[in-house]
C-alpha atoms as a PDB file:
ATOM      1  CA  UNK A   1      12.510  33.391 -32.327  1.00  0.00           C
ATOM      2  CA  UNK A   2      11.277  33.552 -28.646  1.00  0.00           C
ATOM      3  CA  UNK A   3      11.828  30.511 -26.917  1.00  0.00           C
ATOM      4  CA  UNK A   4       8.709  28.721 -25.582  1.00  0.00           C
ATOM      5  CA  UNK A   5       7.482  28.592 -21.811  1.00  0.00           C
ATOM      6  CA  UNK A   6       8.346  25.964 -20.256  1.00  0.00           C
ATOM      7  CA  UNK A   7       7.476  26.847 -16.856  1.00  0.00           C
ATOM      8  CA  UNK A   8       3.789  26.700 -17.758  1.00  0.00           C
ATOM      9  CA  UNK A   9       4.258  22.991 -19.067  1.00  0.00           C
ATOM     10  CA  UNK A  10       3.070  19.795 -17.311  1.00  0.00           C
ATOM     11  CA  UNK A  11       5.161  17.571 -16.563  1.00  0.00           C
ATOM     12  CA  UNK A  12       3.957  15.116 -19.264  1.00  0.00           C
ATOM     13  CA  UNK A  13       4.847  17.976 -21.309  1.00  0.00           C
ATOM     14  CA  UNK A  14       8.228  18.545 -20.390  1.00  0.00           C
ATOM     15  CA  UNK A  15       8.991  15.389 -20.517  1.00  0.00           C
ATOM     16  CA  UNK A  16       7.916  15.132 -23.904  1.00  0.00           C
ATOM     17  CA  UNK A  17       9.920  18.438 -24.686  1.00  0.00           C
ATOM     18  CA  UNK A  18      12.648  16.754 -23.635  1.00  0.00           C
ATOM     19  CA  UNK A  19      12.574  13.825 -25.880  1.00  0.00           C
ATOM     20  CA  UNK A  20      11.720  15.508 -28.986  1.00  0.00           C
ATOM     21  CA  UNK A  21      14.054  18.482 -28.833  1.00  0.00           C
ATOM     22  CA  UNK A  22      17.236  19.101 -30.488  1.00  0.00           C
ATOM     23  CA  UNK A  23      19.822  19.065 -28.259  1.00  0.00           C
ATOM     24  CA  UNK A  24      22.874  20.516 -30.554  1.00  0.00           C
ATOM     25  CA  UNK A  25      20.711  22.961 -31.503  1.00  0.00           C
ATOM     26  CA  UNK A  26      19.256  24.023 -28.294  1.00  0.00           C
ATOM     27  CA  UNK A  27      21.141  22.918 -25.615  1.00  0.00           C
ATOM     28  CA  UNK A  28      20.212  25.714 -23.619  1.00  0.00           C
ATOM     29  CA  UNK A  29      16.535  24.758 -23.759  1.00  0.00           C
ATOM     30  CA  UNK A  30      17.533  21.381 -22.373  1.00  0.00           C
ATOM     31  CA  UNK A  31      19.145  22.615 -19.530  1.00  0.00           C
ATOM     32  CA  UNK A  32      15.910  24.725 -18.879  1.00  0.00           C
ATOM     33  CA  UNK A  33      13.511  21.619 -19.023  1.00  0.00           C
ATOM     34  CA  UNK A  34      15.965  18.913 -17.140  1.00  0.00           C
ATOM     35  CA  UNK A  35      16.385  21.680 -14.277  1.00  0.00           C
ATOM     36  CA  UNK A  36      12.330  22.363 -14.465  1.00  0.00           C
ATOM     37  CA  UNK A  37      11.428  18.472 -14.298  1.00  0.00           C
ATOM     38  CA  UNK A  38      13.682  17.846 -11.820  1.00  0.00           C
ATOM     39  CA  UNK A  39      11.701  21.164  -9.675  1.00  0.00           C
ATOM     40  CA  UNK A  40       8.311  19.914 -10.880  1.00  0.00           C
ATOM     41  CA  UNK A  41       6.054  20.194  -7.871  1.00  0.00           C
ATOM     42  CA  UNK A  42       3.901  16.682  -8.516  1.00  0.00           C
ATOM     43  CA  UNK A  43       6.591  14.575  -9.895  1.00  0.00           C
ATOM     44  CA  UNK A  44       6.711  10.899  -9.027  1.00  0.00           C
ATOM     45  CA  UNK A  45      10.371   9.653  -8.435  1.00  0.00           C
ATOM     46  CA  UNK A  46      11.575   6.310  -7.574  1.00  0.00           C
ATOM     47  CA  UNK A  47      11.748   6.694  -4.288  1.00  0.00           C
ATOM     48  CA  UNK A  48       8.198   7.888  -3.563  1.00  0.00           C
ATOM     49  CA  UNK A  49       6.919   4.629  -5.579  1.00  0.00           C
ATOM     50  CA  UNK A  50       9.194   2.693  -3.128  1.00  0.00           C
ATOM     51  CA  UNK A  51       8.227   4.891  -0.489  1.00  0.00           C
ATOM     52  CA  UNK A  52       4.598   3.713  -1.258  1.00  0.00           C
ATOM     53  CA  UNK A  53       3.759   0.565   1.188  1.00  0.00           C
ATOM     54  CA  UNK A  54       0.200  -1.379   0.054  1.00  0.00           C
ATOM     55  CA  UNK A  55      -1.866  -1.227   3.027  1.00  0.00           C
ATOM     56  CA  UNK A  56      -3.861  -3.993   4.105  1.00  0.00           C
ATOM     57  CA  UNK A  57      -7.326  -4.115   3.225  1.00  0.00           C
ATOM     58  CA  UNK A  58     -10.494  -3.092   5.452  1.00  0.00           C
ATOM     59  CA  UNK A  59     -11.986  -5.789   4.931  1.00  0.00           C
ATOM     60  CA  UNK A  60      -9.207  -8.432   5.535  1.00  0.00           C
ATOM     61  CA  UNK A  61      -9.090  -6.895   8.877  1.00  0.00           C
ATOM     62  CA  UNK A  62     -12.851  -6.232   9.881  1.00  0.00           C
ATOM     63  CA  UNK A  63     -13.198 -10.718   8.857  1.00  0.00           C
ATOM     64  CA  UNK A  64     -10.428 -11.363  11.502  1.00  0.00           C
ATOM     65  CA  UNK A  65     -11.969  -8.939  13.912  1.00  0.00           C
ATOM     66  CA  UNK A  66     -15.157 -10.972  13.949  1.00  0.00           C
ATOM     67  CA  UNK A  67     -13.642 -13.684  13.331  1.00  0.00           C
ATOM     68  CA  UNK A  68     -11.915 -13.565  16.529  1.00  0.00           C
ATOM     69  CA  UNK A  69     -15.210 -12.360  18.630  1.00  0.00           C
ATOM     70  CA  UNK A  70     -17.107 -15.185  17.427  1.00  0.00           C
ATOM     71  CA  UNK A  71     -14.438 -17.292  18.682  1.00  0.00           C
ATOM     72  CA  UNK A  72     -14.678 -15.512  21.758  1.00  0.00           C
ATOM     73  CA  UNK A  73     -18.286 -15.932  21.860  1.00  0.00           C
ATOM     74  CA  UNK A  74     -19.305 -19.632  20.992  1.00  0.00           C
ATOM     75  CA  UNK A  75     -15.558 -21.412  22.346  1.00  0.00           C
ATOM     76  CA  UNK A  76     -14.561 -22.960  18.894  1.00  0.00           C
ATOM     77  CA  UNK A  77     -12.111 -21.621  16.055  1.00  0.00           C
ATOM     78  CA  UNK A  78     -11.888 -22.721  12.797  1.00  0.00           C
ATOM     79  CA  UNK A  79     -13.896 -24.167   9.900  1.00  0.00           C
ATOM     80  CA  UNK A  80     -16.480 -27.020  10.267  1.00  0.00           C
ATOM     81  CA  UNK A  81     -18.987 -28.469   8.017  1.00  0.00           C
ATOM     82  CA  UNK A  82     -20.725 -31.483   8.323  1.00  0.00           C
ATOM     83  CA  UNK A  83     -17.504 -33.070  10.665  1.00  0.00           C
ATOM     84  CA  UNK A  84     -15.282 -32.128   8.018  1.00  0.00           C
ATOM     85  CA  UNK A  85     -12.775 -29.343   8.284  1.00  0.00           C
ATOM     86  CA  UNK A  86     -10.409 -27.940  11.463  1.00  0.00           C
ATOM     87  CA  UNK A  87     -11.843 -26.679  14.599  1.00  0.00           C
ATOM     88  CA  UNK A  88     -10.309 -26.438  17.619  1.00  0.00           C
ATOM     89  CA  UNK A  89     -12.529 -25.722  20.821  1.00  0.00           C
ATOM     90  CA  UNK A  90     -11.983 -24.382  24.206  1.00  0.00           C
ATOM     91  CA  UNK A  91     -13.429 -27.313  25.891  1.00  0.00           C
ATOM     92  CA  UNK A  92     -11.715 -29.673  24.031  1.00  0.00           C
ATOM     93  CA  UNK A  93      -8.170 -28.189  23.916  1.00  0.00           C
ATOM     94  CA  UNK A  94      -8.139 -25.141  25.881  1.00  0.00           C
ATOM     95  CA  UNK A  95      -4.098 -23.978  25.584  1.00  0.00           C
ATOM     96  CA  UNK A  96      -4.439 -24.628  21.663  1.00  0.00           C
ATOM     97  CA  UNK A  97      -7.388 -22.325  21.167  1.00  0.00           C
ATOM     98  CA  UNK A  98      -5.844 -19.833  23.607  1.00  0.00           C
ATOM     99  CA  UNK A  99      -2.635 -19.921  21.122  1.00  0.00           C
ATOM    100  CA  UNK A 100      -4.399 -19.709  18.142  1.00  0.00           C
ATOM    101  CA  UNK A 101      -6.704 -17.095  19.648  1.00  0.00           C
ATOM    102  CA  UNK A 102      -3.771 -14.807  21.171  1.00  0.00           C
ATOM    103  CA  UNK A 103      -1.977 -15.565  17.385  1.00  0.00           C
ATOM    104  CA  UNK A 104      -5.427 -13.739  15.814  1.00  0.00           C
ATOM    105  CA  UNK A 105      -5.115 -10.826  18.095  1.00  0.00           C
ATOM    106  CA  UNK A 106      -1.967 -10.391  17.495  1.00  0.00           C
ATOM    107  CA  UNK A 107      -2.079 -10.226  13.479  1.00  0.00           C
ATOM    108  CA  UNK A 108      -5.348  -8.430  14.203  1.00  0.00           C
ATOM    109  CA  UNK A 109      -3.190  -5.744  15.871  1.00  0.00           C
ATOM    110  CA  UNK A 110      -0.343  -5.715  13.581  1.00  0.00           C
ATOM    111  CA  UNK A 111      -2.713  -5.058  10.197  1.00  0.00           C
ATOM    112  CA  UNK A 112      -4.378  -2.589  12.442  1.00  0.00           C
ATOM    113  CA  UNK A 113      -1.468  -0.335  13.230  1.00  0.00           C
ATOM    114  CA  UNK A 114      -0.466  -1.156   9.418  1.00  0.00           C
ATOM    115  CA  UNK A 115      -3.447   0.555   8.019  1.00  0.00           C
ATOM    116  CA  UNK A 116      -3.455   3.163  10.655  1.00  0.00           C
ATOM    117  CA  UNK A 117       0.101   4.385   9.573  1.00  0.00           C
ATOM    118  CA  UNK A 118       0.366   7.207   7.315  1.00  0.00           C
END
């Protein structure tokens, strides 16, 4: 009996090879598919998952970056409605809007160069 081809299996495949074969039997065959899995081109490993870093989202960072040109623009930061809510104005506070401002940038920046990154 010829043994099968394992180098034109997928990795799914082999894997499944693997877990269904007789290994008294064939431990030969074993050897074959551990040493092919463990060459398989597109295999996902452990540390490629934790190599894997979530990136922030677009969006998250295009709401900050107006966010922080409207501030720019009208003087006030924060949320307002009907008196209710946080705002903080240049007129009225000018070194705590300049804080929270420069703060904005910053994190602006830093999900910037986060989603530039490989």
């Amino acid at each position: 009996m010829t043994p099968p081809d394992y180098k034109n299996y997928s990795l799914a495949e082999l894997q499944d090879a693997l877990k269904n074969i007789d290994a008294n039997r064939w431990p030969e065959r074993v050897i074959a598919i551990r040493k092919l899995i463990d060459e398989f081109p597109d295999k996902v490993t452990p540390k490629k998952i934790a190599e894997k870093k979530p990136k922030p989202s677009g969006l998250i960072i295009l709401i900050i970056g107006l966010a922080i040109s409207l501030s720019v623009y009208t003087g006030k930061l924060g949320l307002s409605k009907n008196g209710s809510g946080f705002e903080v104005t240049f007129v009225e506070s000018p070194i705590i809007f300049s804080v929270c401002l420069i703060s904005f940038c910053f994190l602006f920046i830093f999900l910037l160069r986060l989603r530039i990154k490989d």
